[in-house]
Every structure is written in C-alpha cells, then in structure tokens.
Protein backbone atom coordinates (compact mmCIF):
# COMPACT_ATOMS: atom_id res chain seq x y z
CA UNK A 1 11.79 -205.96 43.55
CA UNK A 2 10.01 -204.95 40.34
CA UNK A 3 7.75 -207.03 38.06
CA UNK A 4 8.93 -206.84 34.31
CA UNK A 5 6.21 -207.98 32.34
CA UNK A 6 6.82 -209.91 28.80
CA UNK A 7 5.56 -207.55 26.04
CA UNK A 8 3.22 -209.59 23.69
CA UNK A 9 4.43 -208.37 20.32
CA UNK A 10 7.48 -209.81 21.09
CA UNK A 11 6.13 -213.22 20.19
CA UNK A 12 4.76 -212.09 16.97
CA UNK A 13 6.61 -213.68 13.85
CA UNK A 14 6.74 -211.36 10.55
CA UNK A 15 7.27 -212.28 7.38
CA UNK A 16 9.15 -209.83 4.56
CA UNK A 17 6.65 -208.87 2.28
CA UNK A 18 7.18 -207.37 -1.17
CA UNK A 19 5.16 -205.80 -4.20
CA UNK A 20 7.28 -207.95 -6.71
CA UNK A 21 6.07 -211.36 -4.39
CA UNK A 22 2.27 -210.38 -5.83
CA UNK A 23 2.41 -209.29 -9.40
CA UNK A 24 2.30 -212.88 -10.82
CA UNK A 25 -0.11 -211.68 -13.93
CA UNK A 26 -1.08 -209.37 -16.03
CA UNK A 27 -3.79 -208.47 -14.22
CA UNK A 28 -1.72 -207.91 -10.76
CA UNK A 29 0.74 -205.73 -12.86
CA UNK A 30 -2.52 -203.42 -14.31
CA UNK A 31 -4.43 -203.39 -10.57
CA UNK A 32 -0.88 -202.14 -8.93
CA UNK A 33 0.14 -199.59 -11.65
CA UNK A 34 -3.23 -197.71 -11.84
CA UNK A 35 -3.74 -198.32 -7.93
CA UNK A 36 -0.28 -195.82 -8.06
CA UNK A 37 -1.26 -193.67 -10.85
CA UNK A 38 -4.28 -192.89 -9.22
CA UNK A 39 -2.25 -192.06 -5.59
CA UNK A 40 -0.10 -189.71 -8.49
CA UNK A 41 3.14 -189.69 -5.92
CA UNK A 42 6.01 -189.59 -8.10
CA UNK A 43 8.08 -191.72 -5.81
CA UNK A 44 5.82 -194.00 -5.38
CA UNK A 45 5.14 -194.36 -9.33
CA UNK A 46 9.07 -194.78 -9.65
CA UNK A 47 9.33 -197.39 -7.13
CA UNK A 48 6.07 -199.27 -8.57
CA UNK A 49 7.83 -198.94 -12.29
CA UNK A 50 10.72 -200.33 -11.08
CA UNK A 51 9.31 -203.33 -9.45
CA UNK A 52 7.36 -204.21 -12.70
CA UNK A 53 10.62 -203.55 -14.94
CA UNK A 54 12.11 -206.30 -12.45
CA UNK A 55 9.28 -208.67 -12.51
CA UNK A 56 9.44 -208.54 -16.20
CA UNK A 57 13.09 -208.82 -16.56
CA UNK A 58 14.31 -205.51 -18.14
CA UNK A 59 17.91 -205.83 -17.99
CA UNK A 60 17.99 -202.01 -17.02
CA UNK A 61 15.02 -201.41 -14.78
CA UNK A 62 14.11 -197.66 -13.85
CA UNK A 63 15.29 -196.42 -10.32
CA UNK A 64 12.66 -196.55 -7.81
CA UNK A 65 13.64 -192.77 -7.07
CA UNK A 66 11.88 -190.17 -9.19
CA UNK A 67 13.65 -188.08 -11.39
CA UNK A 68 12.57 -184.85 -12.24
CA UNK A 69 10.78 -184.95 -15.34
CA UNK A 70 8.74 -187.60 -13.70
CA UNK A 71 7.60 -185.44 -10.95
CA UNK A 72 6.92 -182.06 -13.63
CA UNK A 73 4.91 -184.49 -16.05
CA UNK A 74 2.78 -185.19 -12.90
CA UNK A 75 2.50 -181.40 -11.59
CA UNK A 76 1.51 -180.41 -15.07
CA UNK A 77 -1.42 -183.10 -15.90
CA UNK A 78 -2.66 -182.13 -12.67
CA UNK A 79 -2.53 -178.48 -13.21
CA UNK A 80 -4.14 -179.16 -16.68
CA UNK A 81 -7.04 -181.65 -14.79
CA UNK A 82 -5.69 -184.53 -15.86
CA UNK A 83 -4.20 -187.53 -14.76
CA UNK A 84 -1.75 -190.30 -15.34
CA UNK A 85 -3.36 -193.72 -15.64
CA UNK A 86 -2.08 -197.29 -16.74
CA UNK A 87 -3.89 -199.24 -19.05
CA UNK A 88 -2.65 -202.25 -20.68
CA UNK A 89 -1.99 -202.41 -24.58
C-alpha cells in the first residue's frame, strides 16, 4: 500500500492578474511606461504600449509584438548612450 500525500499548492486559489487592471491614472500609466523604458526590451515596450493604447481606447491599438523599427530605434540609442524614457506631456 502506498501513502499519496495531498500537495498543498493544490489548495491555493489564483486570481488572473493584468497590467490594464492597474493603470487607473495618469500616474499608473507614467510609473509603468518608464518602469519598461528603463528595462529597454522591445517586446516588452510593445506589449506595455499596447495595454495603454487599450486602456485609453485607441480604436487601433499597437500589437504587443515588436516590430522591427522598434527594436533598431532601441539598439541604436543604446549604442549612441542613450535611452528611451516616457514622460508625460
């Protein structure tokens, strides 16, 4: 006879959790866009862009997949020291 035992995380209840769920103001929008500027992965700029564009309602947002030009414009500011930053207007 052999013991099973019950794992614990199996009891654990998750919630889904989302970006767009937390960028309820202007300020939430700023913190998350320089928080991924700063990282400077151009997917994960894409997919951050994208969530905003939602959040705000552009009726075309961006795709949350980089495209190329994203990813050069990147390469290039940080071959030239420099780097991409958000800021709002």
């Amino acid at each position: 006879m052999q013991l099973i035992r019950k794992d614990p995380l199996m009891d654990i209840e998750t919630t889904r959790w989302t970006a767009t769920d937390q960028l309820d103001s202007d300020a939430a929008v700023l913190a998350y866009l320089e928080a991924v500027f700063e990282d400077g992965d151009p997917a994960l700029i894409a997919a951050a862009l994208s969530d905003v564009a939602t959040v705000r309602g552009l009726a075309n947002p961006p795709a949350a997949e980089p495209d190329i030009a994203l990813d050069s414009v990147i390469r290039t500011l940080k071959a030239l020291g420099l780097e991409l930053t958000a800021k709002a207007a």
